[in-house]
Protein backbone atom coordinates (compact mmCIF):
# COMPACT_ATOMS: atom_id res chain seq x y z
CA UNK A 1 0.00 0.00 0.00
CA UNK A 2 1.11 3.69 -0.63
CA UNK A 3 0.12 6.68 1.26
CA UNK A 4 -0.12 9.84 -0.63
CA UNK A 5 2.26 12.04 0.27
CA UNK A 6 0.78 15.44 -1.17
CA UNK A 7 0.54 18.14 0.79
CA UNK A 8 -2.97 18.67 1.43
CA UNK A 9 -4.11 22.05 0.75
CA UNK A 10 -7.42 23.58 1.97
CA UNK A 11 -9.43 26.80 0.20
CA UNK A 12 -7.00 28.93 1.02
CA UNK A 13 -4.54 27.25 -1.10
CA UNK A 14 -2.20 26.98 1.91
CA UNK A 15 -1.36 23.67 3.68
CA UNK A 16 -1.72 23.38 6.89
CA UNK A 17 2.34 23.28 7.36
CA UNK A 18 2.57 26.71 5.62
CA UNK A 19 -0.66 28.13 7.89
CA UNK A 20 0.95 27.67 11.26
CA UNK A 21 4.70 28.35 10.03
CA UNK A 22 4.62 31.69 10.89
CA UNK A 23 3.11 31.43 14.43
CA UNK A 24 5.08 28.37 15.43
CA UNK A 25 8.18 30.43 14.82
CA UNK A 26 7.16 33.42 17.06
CA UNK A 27 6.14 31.22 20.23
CA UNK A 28 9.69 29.09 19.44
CA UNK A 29 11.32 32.33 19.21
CA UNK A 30 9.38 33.53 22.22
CA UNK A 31 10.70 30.27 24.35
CA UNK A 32 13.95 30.69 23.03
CA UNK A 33 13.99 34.31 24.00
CA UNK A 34 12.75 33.59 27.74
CA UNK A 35 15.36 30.75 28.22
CA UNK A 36 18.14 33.14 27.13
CA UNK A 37 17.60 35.51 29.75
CA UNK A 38 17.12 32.73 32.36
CA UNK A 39 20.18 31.20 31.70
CA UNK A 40 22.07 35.08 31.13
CA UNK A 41 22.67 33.95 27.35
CA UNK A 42 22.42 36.93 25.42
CA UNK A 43 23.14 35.33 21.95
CA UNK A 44 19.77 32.94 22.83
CA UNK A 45 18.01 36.39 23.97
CA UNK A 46 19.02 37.73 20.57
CA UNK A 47 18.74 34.97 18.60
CA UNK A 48 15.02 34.42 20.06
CA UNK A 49 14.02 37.79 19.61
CA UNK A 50 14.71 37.20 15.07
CA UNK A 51 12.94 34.21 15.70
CA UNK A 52 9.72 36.37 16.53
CA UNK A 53 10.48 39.06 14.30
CA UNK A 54 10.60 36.27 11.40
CA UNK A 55 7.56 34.68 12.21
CA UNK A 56 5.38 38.09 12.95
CA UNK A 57 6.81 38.86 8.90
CA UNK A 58 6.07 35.24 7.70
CA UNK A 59 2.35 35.91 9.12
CA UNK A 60 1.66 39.00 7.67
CA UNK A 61 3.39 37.76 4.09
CA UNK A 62 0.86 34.85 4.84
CA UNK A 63 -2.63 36.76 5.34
CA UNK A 64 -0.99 39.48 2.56
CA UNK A 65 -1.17 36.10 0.04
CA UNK A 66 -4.72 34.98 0.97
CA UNK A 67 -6.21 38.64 0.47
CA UNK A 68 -4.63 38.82 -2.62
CA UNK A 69 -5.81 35.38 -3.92
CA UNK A 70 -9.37 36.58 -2.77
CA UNK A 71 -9.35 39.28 -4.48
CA UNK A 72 -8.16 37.50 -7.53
CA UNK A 73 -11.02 35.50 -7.46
């Protein structure tokens, strides 16, 4: 038996993967943020802090896509 590996996409035309990307990188981010300053790491503090800056962007790229490919159709 095979499984089908295909992404499954939804009306959106995103898969689910590419719908929680963006927020699943801000709370890592977030966590990796919070364990730098308990553990005085300031490279984890900083490194944390891209993390949420990267996955606020990848959100609003995200929601920018699906208003455009509403308004397309």
């Amino acid at each position: 038996m095979q499984e089908n590996d295909e992404p499954k996409i939804d009306g959106d035309g995103l898969t689910l993967k590419g719908k929680i990307s963006g927020a699943g990188q801000a709370i890592l981010g977030e966590i990796e943020r919070l364990a730098g300053v308990i553990t005085a790491d300031p490279l984890a503090q900083q490194e944390g802090e891209f993390n949420v800056e990267v996955g606020e962007l990848r959100e609003e790229i995200e929601s920018d896509l699906k208003e455009d490919r509403d308004s397309d159709e």
